[in-house]
N, C-alpha and C. Protein backbone atom coordinates (compact mmCIF):
# COMPACT_ATOMS: atom_id res chain seq x y z
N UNK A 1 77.61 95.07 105.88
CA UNK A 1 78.67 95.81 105.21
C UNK A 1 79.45 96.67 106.21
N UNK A 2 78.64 97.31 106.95
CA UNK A 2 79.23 98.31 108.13
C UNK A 2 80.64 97.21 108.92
N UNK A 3 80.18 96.10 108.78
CA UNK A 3 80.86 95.14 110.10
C UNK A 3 82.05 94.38 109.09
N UNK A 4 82.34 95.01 108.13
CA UNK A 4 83.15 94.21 107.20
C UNK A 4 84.80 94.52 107.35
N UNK A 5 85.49 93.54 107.66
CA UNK A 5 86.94 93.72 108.26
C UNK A 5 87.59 93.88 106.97
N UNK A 6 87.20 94.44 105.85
CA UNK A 6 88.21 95.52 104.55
C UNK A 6 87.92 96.58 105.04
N UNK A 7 86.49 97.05 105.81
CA UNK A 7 86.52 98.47 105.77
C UNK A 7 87.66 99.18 106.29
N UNK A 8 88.48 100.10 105.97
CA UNK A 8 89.00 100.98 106.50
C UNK A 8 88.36 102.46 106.90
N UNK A 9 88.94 103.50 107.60
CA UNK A 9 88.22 104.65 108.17
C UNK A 9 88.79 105.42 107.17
N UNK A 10 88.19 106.43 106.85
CA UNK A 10 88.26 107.09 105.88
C UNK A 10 89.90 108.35 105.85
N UNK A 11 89.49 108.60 107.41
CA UNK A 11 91.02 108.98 107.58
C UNK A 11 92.44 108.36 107.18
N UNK A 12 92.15 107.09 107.26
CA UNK A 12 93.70 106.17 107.12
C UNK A 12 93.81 105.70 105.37
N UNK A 13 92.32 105.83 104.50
CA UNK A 13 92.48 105.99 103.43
C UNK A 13 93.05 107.51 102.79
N UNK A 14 92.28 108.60 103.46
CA UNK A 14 93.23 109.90 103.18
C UNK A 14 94.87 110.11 103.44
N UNK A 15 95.07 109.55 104.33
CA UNK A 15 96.50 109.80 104.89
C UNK A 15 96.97 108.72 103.79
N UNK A 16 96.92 107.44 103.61
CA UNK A 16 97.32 106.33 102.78
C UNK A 16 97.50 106.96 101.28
N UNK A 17 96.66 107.61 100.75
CA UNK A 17 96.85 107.93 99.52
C UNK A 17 97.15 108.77 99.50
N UNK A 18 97.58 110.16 100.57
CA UNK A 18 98.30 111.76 100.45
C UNK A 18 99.75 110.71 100.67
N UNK A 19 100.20 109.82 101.21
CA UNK A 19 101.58 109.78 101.38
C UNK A 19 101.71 109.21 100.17
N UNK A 20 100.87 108.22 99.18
CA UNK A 20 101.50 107.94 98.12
C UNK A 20 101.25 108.74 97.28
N UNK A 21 100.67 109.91 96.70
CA UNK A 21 100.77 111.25 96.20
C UNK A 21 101.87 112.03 96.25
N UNK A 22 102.35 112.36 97.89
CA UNK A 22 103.55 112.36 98.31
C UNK A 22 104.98 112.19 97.48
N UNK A 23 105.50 111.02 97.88
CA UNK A 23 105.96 109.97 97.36
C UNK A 23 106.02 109.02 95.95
N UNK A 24 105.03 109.83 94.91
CA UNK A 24 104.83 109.51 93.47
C UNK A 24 104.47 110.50 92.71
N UNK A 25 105.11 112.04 92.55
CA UNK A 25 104.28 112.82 92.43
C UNK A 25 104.18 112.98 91.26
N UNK A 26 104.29 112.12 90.15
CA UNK A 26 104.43 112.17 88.48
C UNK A 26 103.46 110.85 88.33
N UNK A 27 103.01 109.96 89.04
CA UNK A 27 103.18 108.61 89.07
C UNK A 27 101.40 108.88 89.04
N UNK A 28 100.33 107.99 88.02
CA UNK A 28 99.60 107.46 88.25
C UNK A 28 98.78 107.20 90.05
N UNK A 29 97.69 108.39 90.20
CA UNK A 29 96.83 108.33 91.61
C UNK A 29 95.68 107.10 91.68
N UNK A 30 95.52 106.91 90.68
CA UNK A 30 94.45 106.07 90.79
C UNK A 30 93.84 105.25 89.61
N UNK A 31 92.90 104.47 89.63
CA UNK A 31 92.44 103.13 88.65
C UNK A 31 90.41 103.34 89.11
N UNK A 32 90.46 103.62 88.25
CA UNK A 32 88.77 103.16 87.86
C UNK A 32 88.61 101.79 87.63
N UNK A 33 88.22 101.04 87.92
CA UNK A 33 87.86 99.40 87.17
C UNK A 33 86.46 99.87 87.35
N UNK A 34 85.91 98.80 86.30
CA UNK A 34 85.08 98.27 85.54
C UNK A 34 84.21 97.28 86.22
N UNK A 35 82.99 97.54 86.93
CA UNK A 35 82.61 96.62 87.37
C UNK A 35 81.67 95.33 86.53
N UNK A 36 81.23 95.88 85.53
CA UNK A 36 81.15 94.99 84.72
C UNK A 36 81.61 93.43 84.43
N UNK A 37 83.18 94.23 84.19
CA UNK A 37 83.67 93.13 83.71
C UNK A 37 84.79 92.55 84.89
N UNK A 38 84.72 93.24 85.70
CA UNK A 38 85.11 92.09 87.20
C UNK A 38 83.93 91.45 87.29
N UNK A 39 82.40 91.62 87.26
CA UNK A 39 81.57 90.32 87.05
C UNK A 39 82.05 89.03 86.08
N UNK A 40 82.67 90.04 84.71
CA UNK A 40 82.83 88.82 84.32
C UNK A 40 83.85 87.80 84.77
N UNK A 41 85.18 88.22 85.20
CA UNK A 41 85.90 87.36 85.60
C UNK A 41 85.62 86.69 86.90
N UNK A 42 84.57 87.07 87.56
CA UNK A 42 83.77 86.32 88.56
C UNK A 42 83.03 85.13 88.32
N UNK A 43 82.57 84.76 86.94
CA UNK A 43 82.33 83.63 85.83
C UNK A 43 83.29 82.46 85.96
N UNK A 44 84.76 83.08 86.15
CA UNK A 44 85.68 82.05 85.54
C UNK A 44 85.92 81.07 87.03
N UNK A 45 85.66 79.89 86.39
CA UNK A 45 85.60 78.49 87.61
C UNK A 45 86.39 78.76 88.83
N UNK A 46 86.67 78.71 90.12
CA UNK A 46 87.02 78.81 90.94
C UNK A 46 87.72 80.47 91.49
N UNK A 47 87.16 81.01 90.88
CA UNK A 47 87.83 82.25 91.07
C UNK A 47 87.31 82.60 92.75
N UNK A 48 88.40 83.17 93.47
CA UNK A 48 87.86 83.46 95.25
C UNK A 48 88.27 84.76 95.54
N UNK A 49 89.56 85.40 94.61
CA UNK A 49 89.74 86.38 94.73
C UNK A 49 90.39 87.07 93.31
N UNK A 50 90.59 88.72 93.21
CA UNK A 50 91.15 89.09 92.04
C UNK A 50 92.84 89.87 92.82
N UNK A 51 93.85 89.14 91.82
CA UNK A 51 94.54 89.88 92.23
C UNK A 51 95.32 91.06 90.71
N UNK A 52 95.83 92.21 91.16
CA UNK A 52 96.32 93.29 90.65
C UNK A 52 97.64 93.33 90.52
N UNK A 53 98.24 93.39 89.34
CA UNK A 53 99.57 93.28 89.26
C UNK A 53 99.51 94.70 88.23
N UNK A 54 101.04 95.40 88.91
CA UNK A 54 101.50 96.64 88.30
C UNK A 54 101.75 96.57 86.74
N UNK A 55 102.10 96.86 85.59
CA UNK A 55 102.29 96.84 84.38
C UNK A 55 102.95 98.57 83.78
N UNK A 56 103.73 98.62 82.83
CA UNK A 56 104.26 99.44 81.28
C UNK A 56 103.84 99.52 80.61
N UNK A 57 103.29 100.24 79.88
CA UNK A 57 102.91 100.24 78.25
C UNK A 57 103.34 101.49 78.09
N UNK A 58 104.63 101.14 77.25
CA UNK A 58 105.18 102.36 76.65
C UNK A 58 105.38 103.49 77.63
N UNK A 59 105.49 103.03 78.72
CA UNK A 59 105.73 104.30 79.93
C UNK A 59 104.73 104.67 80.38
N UNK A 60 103.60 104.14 79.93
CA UNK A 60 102.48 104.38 80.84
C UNK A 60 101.79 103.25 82.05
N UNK A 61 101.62 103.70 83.09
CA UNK A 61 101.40 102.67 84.35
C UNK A 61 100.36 101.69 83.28
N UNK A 62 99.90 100.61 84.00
CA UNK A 62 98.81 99.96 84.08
C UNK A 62 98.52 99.06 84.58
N UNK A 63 97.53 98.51 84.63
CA UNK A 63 96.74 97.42 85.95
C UNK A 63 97.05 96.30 85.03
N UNK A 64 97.04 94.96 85.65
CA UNK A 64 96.58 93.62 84.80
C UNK A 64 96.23 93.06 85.90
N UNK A 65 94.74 92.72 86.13
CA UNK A 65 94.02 91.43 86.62
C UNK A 65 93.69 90.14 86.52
N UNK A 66 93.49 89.61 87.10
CA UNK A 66 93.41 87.97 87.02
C UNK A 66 92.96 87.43 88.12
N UNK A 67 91.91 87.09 87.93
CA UNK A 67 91.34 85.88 88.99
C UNK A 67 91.85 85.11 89.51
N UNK A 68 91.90 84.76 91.01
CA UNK A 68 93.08 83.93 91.87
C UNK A 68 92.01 82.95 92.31
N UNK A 69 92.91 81.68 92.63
CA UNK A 69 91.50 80.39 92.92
C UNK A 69 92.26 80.10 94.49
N UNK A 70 91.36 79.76 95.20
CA UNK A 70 91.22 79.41 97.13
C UNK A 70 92.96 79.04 97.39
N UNK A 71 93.77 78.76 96.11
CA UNK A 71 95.08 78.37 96.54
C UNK A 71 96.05 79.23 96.90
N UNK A 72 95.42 80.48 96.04
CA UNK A 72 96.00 81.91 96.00
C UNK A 72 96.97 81.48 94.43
N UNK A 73 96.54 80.68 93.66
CA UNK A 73 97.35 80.46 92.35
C UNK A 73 96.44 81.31 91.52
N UNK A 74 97.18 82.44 90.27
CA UNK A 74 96.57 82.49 89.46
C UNK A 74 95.86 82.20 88.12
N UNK A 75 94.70 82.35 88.21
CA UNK A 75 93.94 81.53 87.00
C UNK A 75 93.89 81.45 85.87
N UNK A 76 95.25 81.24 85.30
CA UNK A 76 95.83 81.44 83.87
C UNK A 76 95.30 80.60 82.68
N UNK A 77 94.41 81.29 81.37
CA UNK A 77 94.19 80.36 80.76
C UNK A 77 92.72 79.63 80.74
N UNK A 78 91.57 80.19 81.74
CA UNK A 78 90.80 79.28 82.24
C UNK A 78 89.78 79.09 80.81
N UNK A 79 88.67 78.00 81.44
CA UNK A 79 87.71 77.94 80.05
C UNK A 79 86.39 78.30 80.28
N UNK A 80 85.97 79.23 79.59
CA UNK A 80 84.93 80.31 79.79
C UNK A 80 83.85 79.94 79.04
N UNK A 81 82.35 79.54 79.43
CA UNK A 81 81.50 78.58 78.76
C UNK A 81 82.29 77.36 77.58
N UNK A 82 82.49 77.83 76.21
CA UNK A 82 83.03 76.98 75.56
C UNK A 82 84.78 77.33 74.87
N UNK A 83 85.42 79.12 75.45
CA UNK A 83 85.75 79.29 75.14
C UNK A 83 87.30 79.50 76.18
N UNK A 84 88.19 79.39 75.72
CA UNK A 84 89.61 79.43 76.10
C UNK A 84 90.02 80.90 76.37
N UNK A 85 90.06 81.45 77.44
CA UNK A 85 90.61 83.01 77.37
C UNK A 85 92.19 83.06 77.92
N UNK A 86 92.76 84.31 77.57
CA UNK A 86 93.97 84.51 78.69
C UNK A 86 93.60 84.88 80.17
N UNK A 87 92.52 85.02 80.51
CA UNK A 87 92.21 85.32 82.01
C UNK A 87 92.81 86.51 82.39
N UNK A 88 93.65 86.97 82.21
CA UNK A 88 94.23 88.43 81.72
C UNK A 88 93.56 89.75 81.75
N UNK A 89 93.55 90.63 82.41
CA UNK A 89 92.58 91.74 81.82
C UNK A 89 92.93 93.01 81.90
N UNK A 90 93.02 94.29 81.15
CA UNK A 90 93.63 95.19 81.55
C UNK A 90 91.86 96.34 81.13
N UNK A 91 91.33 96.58 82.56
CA UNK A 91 90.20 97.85 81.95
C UNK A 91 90.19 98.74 82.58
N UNK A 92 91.29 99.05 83.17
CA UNK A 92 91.12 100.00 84.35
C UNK A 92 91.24 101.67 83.87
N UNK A 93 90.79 102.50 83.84
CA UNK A 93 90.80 104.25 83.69
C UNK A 93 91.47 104.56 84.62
N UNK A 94 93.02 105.07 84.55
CA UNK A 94 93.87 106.09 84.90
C UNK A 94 93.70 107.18 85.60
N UNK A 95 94.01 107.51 86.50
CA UNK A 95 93.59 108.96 87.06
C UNK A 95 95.35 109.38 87.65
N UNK A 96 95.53 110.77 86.70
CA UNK A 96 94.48 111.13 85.95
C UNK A 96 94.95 110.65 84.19
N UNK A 97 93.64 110.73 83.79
CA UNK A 97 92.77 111.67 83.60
C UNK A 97 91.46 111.41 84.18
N UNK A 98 91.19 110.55 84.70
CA UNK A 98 89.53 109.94 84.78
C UNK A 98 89.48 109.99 86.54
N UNK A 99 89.92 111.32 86.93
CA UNK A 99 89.80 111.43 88.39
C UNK A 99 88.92 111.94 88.92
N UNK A 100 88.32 112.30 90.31
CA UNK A 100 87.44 112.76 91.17
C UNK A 100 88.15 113.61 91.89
N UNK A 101 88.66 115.35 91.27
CA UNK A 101 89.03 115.72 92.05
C UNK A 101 88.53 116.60 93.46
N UNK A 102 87.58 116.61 93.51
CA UNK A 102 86.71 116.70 94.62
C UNK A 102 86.92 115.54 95.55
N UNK A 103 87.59 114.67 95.70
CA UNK A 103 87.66 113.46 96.42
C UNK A 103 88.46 113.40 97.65
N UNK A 104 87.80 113.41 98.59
CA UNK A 104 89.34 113.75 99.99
C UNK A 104 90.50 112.62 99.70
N UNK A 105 90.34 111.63 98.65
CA UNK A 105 91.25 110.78 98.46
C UNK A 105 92.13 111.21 97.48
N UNK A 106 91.40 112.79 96.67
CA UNK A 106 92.73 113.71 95.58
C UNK A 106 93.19 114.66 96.77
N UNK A 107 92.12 115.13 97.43
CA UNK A 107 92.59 116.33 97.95
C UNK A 107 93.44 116.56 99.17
N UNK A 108 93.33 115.15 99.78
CA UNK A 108 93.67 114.70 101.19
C UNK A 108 93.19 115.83 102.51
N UNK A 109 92.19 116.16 102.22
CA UNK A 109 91.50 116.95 102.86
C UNK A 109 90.14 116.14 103.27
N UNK A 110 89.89 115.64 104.62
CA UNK A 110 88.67 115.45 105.09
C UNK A 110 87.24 116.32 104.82
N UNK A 111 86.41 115.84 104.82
CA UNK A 111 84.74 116.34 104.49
C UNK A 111 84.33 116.93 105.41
């Protein structure tokens, strides 16, 4: 895990999210997902990666996910043991309200 080329340093995640704090200062800081149920869409046949698309509801931000297959196409529609889903998913918690403000990633203040 240490040797994993997503990791970023914790500094360039603080600076990364104080400039979009910055730069959004009414705007939705952050998304809780659900690990749960990213297992589940880890179920759906060829899934290699999840990708995140921005969303509205009624003026409020939101996430929509969907499982992407090795083509980088998304997996619209797939069939889930016997059942047909939209592949679609919206579970993500808002921050705020569902924030960590103790977090050098609210506070942009290092530990």
């Amino acid at each position: 895990m240490a040797d994993s080329p997503y990791l970023i340093p914790l500094q360039t995640a603080v600076t990364w999210t104080t400039n979009w704090r910055n730069a959004n200062a009414n705007s939705i800081k952050a998304f809780k997902i659900n690990i749960a149920e990213v297992n589940d869409m880890l179920q759906e046949s060829g899934t290699n990666a999840i990708r995140l698309y921005f969303g509205l509801d009624n003026g409020v931000e939101k996430l929509v996910l969907v499982a992407v297959n090795s083509a980088g196409q998304d997996i619209i529609n797939p069939t889930v043991g016997r059942d047909v889903i939209s592949g679609t998913y919206d579970f993500c918690d808002p921050c705020p309200p569902t924030c960590d403000p103790s977090s050098p990633l609210m506070t942009g203040q290092m530990p």
